[in-house]
ModelCIF file with pLDDT and N, C-alpha, C, O atoms, coordinates in Angstrom:
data_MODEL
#
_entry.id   MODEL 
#
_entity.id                         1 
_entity.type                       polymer 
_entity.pdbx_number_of_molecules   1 
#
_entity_poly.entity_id                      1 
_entity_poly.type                           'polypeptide(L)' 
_entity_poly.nstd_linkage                   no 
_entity_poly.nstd_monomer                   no 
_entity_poly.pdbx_seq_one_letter_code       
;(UNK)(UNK)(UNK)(UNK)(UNK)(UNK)(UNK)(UNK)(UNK)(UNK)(UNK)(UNK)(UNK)(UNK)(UNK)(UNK)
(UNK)(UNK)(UNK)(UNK)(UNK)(UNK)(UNK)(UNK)(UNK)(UNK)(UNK)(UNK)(UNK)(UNK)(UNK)(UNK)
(UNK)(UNK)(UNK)(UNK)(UNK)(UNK)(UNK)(UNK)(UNK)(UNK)(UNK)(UNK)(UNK)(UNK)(UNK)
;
_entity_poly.pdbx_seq_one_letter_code_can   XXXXXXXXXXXXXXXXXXXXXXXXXXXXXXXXXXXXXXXXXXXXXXX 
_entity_poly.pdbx_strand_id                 A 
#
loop_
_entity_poly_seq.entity_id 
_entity_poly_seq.num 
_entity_poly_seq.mon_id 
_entity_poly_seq.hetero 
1 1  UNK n 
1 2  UNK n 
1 3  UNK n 
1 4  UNK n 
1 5  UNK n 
1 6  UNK n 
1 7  UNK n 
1 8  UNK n 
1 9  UNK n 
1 10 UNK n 
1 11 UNK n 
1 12 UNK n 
1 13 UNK n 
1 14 UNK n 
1 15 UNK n 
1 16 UNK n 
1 17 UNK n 
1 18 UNK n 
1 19 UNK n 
1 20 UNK n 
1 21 UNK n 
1 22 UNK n 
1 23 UNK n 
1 24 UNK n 
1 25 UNK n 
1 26 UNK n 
1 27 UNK n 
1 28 UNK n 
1 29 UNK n 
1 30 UNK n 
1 31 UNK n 
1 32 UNK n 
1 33 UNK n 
1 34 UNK n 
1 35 UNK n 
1 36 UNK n 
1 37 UNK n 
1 38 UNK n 
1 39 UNK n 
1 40 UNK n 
1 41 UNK n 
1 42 UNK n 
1 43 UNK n 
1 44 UNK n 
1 45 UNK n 
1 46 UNK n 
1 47 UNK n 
#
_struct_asym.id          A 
_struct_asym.entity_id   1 
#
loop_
_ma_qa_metric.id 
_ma_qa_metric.mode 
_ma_qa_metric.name 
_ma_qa_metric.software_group_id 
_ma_qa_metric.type 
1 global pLDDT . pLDDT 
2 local  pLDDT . pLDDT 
#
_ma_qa_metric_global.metric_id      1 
_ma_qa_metric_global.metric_value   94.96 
_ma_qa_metric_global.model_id       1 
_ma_qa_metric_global.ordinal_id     1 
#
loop_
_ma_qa_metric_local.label_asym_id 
_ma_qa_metric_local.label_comp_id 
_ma_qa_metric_local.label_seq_id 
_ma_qa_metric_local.metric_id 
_ma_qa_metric_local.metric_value 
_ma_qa_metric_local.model_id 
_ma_qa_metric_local.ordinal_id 
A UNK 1  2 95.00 1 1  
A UNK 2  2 92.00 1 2  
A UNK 3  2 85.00 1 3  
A UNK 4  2 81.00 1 4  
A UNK 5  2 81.00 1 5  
A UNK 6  2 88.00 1 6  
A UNK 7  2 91.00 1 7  
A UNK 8  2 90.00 1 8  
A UNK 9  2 90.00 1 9  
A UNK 10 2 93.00 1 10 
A UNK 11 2 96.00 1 11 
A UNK 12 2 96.00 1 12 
A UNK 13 2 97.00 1 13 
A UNK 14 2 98.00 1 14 
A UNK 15 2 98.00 1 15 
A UNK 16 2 98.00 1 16 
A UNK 17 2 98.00 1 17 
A UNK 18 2 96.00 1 18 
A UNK 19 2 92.00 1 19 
A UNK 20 2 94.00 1 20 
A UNK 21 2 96.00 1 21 
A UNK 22 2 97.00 1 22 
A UNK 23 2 97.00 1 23 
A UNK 24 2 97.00 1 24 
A UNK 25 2 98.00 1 25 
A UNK 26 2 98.00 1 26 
A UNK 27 2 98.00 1 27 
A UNK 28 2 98.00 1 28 
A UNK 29 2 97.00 1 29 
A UNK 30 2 96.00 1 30 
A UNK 31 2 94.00 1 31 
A UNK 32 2 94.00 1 32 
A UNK 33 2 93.00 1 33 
A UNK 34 2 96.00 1 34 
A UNK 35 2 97.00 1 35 
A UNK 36 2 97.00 1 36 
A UNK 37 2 97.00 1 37 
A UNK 38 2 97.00 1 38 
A UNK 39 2 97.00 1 39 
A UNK 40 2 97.00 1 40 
A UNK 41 2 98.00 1 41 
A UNK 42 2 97.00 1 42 
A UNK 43 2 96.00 1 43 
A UNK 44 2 98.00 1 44 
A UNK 45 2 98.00 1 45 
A UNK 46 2 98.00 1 46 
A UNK 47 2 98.00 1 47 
#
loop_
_atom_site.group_PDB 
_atom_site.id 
_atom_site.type_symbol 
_atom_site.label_atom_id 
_atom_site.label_alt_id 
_atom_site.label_comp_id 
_atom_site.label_asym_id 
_atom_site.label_entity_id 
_atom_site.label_seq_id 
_atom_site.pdbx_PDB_ins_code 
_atom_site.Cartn_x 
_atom_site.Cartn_y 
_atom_site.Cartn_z 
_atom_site.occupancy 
_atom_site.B_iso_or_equiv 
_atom_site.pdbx_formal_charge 
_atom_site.auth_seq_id 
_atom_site.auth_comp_id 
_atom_site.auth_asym_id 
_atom_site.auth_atom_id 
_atom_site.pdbx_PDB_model_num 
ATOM 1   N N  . UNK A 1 1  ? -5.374  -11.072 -2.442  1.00 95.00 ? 1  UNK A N  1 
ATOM 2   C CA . UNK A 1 1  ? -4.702  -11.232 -3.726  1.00 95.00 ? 1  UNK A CA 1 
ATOM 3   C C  . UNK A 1 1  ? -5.056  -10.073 -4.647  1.00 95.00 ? 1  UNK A C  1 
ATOM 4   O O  . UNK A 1 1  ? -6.187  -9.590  -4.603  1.00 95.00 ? 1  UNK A O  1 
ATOM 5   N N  . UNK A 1 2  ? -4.094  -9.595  -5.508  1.00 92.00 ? 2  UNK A N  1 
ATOM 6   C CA . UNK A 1 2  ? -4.060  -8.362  -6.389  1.00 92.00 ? 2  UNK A CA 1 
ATOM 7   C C  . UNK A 1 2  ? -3.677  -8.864  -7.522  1.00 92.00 ? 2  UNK A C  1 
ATOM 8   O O  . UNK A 1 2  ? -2.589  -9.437  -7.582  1.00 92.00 ? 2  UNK A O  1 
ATOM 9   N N  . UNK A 1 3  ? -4.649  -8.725  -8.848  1.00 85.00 ? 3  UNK A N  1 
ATOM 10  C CA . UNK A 1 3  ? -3.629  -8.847  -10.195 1.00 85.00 ? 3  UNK A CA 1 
ATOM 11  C C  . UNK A 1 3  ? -2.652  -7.742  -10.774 1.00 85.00 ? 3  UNK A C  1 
ATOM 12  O O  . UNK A 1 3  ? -2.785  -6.554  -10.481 1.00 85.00 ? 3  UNK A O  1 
ATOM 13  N N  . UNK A 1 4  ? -1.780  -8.159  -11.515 1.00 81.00 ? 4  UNK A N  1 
ATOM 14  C CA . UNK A 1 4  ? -1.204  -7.043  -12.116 1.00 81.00 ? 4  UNK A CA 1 
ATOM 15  C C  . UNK A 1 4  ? 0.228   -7.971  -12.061 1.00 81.00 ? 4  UNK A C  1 
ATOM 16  O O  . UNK A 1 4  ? 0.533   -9.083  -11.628 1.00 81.00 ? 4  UNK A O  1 
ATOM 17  N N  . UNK A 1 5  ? 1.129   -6.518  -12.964 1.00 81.00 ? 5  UNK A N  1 
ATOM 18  C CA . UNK A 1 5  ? 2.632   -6.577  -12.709 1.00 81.00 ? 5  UNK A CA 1 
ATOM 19  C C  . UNK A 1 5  ? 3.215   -5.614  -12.214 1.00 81.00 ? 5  UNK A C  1 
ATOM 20  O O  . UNK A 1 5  ? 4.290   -5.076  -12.479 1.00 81.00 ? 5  UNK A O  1 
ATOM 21  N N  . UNK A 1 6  ? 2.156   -5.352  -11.195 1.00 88.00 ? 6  UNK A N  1 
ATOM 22  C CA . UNK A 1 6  ? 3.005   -3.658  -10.599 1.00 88.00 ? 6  UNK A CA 1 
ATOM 23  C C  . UNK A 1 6  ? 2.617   -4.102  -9.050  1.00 88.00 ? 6  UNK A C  1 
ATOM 24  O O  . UNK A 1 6  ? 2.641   -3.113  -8.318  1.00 88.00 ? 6  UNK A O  1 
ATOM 25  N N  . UNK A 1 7  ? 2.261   -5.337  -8.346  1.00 91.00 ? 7  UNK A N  1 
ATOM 26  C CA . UNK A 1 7  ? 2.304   -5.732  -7.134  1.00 91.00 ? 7  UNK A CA 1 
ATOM 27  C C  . UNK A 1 7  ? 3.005   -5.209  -6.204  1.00 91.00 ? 7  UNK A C  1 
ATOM 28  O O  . UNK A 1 7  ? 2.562   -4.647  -5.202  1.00 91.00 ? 7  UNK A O  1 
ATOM 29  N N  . UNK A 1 8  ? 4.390   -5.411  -6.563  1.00 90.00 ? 8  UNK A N  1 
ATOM 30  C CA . UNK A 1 8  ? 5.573   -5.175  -5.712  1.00 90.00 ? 8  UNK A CA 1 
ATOM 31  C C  . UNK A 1 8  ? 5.641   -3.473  -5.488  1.00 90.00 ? 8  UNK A C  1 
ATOM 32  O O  . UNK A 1 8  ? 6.410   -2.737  -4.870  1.00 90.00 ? 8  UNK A O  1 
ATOM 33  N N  . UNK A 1 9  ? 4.453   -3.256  -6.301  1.00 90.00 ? 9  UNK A N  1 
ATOM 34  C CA . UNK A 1 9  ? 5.172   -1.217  -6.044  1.00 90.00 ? 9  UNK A CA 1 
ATOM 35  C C  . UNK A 1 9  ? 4.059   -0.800  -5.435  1.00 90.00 ? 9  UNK A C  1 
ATOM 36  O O  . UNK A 1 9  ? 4.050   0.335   -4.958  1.00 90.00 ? 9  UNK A O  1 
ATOM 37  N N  . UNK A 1 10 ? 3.043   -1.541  -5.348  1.00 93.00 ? 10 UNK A N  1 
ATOM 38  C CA . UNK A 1 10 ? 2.140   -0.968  -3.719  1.00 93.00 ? 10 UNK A CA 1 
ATOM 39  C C  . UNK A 1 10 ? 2.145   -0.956  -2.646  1.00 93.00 ? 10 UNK A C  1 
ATOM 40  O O  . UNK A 1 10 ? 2.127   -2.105  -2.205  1.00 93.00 ? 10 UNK A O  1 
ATOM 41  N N  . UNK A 1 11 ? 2.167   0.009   -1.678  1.00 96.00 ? 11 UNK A N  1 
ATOM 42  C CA . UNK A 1 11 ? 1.760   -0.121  -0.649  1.00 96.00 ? 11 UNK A CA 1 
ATOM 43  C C  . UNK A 1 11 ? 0.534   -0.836  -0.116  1.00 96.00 ? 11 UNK A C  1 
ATOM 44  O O  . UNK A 1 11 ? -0.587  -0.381  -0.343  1.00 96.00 ? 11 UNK A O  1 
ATOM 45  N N  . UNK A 1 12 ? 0.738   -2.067  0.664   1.00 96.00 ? 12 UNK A N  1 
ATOM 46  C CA . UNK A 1 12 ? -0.699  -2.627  0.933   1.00 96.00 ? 12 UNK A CA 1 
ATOM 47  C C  . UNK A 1 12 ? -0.572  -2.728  2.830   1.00 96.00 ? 12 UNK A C  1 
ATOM 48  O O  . UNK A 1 12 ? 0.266   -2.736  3.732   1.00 96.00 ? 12 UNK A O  1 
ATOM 49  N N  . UNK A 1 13 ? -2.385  -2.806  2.540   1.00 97.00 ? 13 UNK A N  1 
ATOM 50  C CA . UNK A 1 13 ? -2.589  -2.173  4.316   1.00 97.00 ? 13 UNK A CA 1 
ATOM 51  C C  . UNK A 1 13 ? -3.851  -3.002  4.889   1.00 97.00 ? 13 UNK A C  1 
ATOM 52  O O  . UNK A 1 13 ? -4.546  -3.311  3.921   1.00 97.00 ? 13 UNK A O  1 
ATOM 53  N N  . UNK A 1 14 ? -4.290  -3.375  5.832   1.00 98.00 ? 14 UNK A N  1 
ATOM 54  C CA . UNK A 1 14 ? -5.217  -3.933  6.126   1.00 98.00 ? 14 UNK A CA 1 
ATOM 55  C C  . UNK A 1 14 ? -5.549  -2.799  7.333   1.00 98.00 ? 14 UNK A C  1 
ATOM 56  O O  . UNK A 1 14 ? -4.970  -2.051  8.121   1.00 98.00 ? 14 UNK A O  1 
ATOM 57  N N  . UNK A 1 15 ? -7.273  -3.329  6.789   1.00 98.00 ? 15 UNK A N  1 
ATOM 58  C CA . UNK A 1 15 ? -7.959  -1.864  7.994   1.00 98.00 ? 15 UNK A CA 1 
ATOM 59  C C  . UNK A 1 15 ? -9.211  -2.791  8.152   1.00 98.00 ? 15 UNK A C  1 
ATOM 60  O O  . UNK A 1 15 ? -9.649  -3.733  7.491   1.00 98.00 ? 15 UNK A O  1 
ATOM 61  N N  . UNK A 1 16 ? -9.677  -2.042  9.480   1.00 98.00 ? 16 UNK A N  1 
ATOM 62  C CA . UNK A 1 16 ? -10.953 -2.869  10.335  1.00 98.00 ? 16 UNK A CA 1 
ATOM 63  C C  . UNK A 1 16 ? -12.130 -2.074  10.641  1.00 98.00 ? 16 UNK A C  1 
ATOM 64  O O  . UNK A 1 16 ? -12.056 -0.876  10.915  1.00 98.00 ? 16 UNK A O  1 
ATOM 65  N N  . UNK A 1 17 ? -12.917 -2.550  10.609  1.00 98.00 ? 17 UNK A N  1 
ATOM 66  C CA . UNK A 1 17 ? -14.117 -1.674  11.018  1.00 98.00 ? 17 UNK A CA 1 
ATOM 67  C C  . UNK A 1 17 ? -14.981 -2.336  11.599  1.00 98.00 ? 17 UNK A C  1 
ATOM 68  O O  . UNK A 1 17 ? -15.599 -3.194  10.968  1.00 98.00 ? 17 UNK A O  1 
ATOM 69  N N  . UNK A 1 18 ? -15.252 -2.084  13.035  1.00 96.00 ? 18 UNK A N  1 
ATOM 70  C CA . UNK A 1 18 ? -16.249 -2.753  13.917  1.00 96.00 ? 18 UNK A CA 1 
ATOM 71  C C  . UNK A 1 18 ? -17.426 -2.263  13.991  1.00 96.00 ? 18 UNK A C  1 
ATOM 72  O O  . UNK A 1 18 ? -17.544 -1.049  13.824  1.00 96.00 ? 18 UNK A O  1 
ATOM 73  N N  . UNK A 1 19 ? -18.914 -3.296  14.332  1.00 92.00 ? 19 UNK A N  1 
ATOM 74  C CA . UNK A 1 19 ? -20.156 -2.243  14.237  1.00 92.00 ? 19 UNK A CA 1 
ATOM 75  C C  . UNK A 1 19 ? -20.088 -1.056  14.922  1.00 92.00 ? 19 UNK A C  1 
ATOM 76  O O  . UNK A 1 19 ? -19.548 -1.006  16.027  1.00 92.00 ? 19 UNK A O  1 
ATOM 77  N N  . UNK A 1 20 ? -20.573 -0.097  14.396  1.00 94.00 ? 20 UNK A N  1 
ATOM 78  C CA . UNK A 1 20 ? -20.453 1.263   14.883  1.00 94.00 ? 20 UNK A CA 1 
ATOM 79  C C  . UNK A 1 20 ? -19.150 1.987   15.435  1.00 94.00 ? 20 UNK A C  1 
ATOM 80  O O  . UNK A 1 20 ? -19.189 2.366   16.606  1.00 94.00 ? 20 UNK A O  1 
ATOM 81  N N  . UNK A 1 21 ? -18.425 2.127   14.967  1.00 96.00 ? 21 UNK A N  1 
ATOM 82  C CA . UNK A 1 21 ? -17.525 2.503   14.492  1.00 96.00 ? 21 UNK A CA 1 
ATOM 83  C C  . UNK A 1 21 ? -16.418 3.247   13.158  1.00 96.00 ? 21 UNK A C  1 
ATOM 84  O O  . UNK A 1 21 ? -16.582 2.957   11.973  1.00 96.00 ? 21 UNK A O  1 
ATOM 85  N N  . UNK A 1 22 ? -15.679 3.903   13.483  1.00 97.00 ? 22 UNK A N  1 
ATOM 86  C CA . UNK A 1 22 ? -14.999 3.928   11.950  1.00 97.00 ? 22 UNK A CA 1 
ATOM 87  C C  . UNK A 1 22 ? -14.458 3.276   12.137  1.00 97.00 ? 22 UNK A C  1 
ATOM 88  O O  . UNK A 1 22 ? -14.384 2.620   13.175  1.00 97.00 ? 22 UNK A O  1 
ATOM 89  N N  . UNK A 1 23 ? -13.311 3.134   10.321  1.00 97.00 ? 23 UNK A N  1 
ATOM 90  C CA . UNK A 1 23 ? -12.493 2.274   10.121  1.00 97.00 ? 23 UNK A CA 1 
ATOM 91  C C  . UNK A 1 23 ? -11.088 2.587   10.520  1.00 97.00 ? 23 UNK A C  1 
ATOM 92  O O  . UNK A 1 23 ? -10.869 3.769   10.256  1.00 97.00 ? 23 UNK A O  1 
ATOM 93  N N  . UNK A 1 24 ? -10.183 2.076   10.982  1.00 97.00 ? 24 UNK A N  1 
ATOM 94  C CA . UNK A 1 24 ? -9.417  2.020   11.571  1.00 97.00 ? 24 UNK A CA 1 
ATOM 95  C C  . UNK A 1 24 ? -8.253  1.077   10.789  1.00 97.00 ? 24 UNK A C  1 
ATOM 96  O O  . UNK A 1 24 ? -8.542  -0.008  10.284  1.00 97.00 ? 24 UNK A O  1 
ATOM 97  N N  . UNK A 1 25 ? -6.276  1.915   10.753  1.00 98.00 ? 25 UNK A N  1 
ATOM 98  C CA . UNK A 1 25 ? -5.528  1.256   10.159  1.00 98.00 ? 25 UNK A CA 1 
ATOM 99  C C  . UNK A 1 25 ? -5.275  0.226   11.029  1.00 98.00 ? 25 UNK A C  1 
ATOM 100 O O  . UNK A 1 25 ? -5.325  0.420   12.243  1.00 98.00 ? 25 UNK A O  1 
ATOM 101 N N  . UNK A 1 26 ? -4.984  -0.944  10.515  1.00 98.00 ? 26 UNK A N  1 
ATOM 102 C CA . UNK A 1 26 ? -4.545  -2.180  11.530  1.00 98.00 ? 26 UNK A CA 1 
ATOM 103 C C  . UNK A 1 26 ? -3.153  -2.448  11.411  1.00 98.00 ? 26 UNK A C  1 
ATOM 104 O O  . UNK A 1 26 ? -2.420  -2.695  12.369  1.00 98.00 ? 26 UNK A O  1 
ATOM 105 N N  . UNK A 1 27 ? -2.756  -2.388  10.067  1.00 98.00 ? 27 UNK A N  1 
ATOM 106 C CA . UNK A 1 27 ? -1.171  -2.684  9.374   1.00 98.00 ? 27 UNK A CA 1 
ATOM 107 C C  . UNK A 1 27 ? -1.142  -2.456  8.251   1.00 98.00 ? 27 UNK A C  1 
ATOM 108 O O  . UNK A 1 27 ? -2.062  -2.687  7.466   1.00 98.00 ? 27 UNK A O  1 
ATOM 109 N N  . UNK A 1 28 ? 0.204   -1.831  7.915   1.00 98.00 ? 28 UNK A N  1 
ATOM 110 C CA . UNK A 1 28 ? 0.818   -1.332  6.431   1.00 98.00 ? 28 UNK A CA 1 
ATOM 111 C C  . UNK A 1 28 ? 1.913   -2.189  6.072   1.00 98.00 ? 28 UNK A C  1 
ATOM 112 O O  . UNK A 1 28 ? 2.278   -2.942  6.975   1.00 98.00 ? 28 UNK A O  1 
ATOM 113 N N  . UNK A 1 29 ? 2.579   -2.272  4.888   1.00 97.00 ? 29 UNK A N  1 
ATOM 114 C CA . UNK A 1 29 ? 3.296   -2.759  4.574   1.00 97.00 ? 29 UNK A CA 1 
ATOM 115 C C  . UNK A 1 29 ? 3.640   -1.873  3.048   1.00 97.00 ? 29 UNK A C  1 
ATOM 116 O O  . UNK A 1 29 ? 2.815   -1.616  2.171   1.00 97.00 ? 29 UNK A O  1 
ATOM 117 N N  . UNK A 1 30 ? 4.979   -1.548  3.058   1.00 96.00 ? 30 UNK A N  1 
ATOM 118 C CA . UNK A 1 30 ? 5.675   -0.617  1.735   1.00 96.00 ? 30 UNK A CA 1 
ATOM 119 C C  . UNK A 1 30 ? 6.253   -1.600  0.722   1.00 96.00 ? 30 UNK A C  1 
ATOM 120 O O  . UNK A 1 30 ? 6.923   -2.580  1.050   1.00 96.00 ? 30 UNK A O  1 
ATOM 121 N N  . UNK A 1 31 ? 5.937   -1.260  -0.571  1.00 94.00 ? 31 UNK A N  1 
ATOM 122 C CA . UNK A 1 31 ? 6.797   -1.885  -1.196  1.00 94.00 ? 31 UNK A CA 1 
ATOM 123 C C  . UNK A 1 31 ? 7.984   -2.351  -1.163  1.00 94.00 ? 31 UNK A C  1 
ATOM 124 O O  . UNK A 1 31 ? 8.430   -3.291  -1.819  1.00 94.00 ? 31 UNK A O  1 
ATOM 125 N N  . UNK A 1 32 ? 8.874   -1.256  0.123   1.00 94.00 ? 32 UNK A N  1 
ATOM 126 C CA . UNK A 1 32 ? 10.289  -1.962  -0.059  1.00 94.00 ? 32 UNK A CA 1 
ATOM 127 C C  . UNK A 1 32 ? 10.188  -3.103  1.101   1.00 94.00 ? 32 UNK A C  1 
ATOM 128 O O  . UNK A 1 32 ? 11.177  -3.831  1.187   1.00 94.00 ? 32 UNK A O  1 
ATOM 129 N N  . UNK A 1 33 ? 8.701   -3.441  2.350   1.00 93.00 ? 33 UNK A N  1 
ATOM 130 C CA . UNK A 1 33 ? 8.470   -4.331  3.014   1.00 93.00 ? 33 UNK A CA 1 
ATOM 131 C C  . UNK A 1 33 ? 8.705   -3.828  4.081   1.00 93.00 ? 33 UNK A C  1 
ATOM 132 O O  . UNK A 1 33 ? 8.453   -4.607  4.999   1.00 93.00 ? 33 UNK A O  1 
ATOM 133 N N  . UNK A 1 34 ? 9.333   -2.212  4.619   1.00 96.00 ? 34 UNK A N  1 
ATOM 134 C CA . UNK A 1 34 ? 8.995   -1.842  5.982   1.00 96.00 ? 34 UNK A CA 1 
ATOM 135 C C  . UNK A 1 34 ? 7.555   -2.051  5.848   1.00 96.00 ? 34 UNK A C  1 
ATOM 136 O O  . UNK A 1 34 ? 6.808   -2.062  4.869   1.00 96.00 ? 34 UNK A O  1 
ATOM 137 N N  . UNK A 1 35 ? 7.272   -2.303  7.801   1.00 97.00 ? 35 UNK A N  1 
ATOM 138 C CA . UNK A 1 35 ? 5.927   -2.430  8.495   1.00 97.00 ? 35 UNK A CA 1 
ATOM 139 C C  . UNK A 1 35 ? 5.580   -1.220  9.364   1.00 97.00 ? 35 UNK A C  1 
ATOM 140 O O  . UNK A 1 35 ? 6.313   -0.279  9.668   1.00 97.00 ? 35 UNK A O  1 
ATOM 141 N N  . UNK A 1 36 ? 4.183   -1.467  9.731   1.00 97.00 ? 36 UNK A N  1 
ATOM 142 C CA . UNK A 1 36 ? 3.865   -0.626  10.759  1.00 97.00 ? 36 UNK A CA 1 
ATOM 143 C C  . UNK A 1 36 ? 2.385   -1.112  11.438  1.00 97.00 ? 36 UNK A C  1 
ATOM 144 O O  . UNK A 1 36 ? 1.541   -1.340  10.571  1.00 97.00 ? 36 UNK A O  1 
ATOM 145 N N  . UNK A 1 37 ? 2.176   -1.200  12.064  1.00 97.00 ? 37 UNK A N  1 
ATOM 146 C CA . UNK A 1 37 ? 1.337   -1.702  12.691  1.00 97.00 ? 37 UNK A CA 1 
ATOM 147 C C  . UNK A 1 37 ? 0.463   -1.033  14.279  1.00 97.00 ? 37 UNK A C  1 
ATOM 148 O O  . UNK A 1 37 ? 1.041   -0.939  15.362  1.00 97.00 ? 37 UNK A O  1 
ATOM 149 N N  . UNK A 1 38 ? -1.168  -0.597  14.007  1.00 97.00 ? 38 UNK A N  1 
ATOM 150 C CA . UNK A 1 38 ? -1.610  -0.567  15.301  1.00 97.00 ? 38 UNK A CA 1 
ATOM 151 C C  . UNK A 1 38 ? -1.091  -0.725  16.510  1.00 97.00 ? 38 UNK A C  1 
ATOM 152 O O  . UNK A 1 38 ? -0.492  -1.796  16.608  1.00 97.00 ? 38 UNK A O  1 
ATOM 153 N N  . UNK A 1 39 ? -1.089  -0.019  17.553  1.00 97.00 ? 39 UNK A N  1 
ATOM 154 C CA . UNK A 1 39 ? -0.908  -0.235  19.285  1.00 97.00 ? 39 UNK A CA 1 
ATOM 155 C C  . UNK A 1 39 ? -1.344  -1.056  19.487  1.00 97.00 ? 39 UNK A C  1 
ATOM 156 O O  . UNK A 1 39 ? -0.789  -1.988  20.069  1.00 97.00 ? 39 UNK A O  1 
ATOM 157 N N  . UNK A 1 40 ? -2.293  -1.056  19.168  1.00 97.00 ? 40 UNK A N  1 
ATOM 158 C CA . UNK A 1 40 ? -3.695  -2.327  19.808  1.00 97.00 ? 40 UNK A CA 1 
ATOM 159 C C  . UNK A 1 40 ? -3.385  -3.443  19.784  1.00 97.00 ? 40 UNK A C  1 
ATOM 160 O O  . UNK A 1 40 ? -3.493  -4.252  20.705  1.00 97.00 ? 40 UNK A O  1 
ATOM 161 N N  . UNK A 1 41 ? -2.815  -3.675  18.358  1.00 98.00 ? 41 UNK A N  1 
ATOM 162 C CA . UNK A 1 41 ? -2.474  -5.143  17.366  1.00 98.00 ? 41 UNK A CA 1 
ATOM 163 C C  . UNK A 1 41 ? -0.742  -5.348  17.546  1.00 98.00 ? 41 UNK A C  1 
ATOM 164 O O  . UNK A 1 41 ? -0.305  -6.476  17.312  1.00 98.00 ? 41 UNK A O  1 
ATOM 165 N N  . UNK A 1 42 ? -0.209  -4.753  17.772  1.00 97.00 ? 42 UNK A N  1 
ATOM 166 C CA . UNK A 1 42 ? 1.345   -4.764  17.763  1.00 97.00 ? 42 UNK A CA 1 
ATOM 167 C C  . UNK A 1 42 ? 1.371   -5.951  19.150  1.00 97.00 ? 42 UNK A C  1 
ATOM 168 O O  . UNK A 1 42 ? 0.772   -6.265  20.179  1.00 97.00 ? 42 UNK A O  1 
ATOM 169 N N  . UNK A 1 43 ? 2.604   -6.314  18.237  1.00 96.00 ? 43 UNK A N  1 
ATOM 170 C CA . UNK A 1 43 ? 3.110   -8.318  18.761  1.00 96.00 ? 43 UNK A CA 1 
ATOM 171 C C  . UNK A 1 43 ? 1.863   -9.189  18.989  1.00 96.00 ? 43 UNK A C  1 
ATOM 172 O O  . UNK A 1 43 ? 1.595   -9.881  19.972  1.00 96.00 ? 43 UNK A O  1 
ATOM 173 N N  . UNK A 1 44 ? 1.287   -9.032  18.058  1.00 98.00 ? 44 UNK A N  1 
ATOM 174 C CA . UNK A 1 44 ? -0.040  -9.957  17.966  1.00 98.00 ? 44 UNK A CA 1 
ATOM 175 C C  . UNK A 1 44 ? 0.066   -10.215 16.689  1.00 98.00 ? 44 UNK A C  1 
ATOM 176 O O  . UNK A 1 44 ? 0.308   -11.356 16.296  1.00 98.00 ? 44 UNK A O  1 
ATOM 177 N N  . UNK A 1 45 ? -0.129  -9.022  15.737  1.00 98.00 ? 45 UNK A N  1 
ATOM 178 C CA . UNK A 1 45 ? -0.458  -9.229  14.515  1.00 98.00 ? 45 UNK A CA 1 
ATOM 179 C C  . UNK A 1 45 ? 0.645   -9.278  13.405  1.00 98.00 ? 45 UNK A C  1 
ATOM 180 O O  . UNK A 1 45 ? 1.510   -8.558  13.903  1.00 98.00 ? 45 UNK A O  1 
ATOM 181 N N  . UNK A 1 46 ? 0.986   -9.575  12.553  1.00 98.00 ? 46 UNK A N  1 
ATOM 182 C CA . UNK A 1 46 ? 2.109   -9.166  11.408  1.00 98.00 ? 46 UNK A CA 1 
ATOM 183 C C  . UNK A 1 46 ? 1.878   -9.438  10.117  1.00 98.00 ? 46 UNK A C  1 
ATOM 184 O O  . UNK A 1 46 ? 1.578   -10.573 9.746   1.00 98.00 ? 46 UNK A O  1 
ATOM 185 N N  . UNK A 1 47 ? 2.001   -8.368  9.264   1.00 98.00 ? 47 UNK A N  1 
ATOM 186 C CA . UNK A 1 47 ? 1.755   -8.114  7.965   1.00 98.00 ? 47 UNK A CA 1 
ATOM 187 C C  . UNK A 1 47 ? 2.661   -8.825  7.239   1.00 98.00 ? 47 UNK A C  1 
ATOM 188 O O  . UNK A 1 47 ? 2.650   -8.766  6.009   1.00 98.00 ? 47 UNK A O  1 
#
């Protein structure tokens, strides 16, 4: 959850980071609601 009245005009993204490791994109999502999503996670996961 995000406050504001400017929600709809971010880009929001979820990212992962396992021990030892970097962080890594998992899924995006654009304000206008195209997706994109990890290899790894694709038809598993959805933003």
């Amino acid at each position: 959850a995000a406050p504001g009245s400017i929600f709809s005009m971010y880009t929001m993204g979820w990212y992962r980071q396992a021990p030892g490791k970097q962080r890594e994109l998992v899924a995006i999502i654009s304000s206008s609601g195209g997706t994109n999503a990890a290899d790894a996670v694709k038809g598993r996961f959805t933003i």
